[in-house]
Protein backbone atom coordinates (compact mmCIF):
# COMPACT_ATOMS: atom_id res chain seq x y z
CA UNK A 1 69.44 147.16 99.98
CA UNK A 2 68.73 150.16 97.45
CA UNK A 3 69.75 153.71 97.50
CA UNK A 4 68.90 156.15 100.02
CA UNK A 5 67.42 159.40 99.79
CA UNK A 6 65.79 162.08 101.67
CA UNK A 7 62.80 164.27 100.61
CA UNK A 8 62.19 167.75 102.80
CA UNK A 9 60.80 170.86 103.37
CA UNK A 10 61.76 173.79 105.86
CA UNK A 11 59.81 176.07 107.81
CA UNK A 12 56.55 176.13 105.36
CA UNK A 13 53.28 177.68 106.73
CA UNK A 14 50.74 175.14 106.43
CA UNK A 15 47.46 176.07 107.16
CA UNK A 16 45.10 173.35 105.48
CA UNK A 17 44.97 169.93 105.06
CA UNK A 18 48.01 169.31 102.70
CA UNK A 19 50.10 166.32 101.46
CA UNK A 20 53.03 166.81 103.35
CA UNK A 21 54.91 164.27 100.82
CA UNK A 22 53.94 162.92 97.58
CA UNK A 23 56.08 160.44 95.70
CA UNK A 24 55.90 158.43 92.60
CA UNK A 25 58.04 155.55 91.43
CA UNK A 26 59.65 155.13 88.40
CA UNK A 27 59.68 152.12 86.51
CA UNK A 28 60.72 148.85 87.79
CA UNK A 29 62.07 151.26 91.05
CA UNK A 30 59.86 150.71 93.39
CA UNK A 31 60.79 152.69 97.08
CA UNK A 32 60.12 152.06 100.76
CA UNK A 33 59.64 154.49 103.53
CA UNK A 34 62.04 154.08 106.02
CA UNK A 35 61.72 157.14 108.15
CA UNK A 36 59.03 160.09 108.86
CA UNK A 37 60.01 163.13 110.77
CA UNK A 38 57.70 166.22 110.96
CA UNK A 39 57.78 169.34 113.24
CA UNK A 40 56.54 172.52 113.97
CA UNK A 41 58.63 175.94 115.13
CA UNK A 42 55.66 178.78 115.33
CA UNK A 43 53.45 177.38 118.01
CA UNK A 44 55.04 176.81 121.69
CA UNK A 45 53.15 176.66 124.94
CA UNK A 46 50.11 174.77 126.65
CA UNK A 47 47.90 176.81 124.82
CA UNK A 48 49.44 176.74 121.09
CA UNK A 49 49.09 172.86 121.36
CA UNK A 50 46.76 170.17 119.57
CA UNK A 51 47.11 167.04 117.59
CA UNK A 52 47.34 166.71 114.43
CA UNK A 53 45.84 163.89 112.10
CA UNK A 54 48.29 162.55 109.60
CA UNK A 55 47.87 159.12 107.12
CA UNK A 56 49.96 157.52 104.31
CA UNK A 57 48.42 156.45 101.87
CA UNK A 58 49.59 154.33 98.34
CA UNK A 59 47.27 154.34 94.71
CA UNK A 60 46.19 157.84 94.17
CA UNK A 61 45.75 158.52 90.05
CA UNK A 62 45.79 162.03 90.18
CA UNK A 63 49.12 164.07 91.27
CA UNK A 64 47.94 167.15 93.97
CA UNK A 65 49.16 170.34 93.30
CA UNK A 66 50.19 173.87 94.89
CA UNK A 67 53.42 172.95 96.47
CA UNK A 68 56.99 172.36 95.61
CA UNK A 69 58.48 169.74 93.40
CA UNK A 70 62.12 169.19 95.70
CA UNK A 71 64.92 166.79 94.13
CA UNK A 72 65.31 163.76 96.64
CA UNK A 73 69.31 163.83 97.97
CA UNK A 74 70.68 161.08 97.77
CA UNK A 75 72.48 160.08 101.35
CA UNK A 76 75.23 158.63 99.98
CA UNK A 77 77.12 161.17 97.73
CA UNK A 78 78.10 159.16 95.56
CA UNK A 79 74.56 157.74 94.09
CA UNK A 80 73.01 158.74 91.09
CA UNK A 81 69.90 160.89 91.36
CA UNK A 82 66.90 159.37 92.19
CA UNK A 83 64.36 157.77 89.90
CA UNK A 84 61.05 158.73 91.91
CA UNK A 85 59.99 161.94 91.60
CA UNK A 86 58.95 163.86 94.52
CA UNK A 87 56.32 166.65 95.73
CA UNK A 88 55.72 168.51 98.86
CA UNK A 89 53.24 170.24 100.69
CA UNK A 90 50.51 170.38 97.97
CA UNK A 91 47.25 172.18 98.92
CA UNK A 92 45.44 170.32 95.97
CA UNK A 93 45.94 166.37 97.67
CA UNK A 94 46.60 163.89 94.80
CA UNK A 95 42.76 161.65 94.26
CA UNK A 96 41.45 159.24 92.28
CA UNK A 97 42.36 156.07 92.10
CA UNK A 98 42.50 152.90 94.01
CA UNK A 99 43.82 153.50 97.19
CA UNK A 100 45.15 152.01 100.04
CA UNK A 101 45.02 153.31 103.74
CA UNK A 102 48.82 151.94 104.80
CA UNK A 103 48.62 153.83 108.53
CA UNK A 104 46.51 156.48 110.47
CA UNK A 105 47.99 157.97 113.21
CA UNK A 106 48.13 161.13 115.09
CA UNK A 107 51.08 163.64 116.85
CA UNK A 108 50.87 166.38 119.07
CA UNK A 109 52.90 169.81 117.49
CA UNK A 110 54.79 170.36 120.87
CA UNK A 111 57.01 167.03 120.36
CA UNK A 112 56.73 166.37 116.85
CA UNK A 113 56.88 163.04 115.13
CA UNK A 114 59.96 161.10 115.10
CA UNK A 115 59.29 157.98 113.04
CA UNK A 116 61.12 154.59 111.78
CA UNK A 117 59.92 151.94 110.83
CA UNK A 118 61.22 148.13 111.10
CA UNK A 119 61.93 146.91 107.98
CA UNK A 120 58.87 144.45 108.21
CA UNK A 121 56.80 147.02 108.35
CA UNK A 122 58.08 150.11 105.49
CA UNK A 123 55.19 151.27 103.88
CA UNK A 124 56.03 150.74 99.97
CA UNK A 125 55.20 151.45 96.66
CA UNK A 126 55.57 150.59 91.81
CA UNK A 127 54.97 152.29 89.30
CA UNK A 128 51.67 150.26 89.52
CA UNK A 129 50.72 151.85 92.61
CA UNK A 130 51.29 155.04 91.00
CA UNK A 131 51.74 156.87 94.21
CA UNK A 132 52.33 157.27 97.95
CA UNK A 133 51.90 159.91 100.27
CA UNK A 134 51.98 161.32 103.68
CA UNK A 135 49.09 163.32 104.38
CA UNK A 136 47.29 165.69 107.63
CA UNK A 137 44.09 164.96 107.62
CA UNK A 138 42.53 168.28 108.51
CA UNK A 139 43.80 171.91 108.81
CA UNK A 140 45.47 172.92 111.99
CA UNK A 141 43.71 175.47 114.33
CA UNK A 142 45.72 177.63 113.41
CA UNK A 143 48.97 178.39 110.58
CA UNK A 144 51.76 176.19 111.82
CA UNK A 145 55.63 177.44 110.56
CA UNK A 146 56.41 172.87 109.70
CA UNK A 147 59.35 171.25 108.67
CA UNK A 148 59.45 167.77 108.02
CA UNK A 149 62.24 165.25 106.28
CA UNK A 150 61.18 161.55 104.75
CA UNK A 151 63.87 159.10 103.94
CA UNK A 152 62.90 156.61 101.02
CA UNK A 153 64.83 153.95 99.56
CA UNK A 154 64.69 153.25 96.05
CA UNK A 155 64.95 149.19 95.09
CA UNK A 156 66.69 148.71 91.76
């Protein structure tokens, strides 16, 4: 087993389709996804709700932009930092490439997504892959107030 690390944001207003998570993998480090959770605090009530489109995908070229660049924590305190590098909630979704559609799936904003996977079945990325990310598919009906935490080992 490799090093554990979470990647998260808090409360962010998303109101296009973003990549919720982008990470890349540094050399000979490649990383698994072990866990998704996302969530939403401004929309409660019957009427507020819909579901949301959401797909993680691994080979994009081109890095997205407009969000924030986070530093993965490492679970354990004692680990070193993390070798991937991560992004979050970029309004400019990474492109290009040769990619890979690794799940599609959807989740309503009431109940949020609580997600692990088996270990069979962690979606993974190299360096050769260049990246993988975690993306909603189309803009909500409205601005949703989202938090949402990824945990990602990193094989060494």
């Amino acid at each position: 087993m490799g090093r554990m690390y979470t990647v998260e944001f808090e409360a962010v207003a998303v109101t296009v389709a973003v990549d919720f998570f982008e990470l890349t993998p540094a050399d000979d480090k490649p990383i698994a996804i072990w866990g998704l959770f996302l969530s939403q605090s401004s929309d409660v009530g019957d009427a507020a709700e819909e579901i949301l489109r959401y797909r993680i995908i691994r080979g994009h070229t081109t890095s997205g932009t407009g969000g924030a660049a986070p530093t993965p924590a490492p679970l354990n305190h004692i680990d070193t930092a993390a070798g991937f590098t991560a992004e979050t909630n970029n309004t400019t979704i990474a492109s290009v490439g040769t990619v890979a559609n690794l799940m599609s799936d959807t989740f309503n904003v009431r109940t949020g997504l609580q997600l692990i996977f088996p270990p069979e079945l962690r979606p993974q990325a190299s360096q050769a892959n260049t990246t993988i990310v975690v993306r909603l598919m189309a803009a909500p009906a409205d601005s949703l107030t989202m938090s949402g935490t990824l945990f990602v080992e990193e094989l060494y």
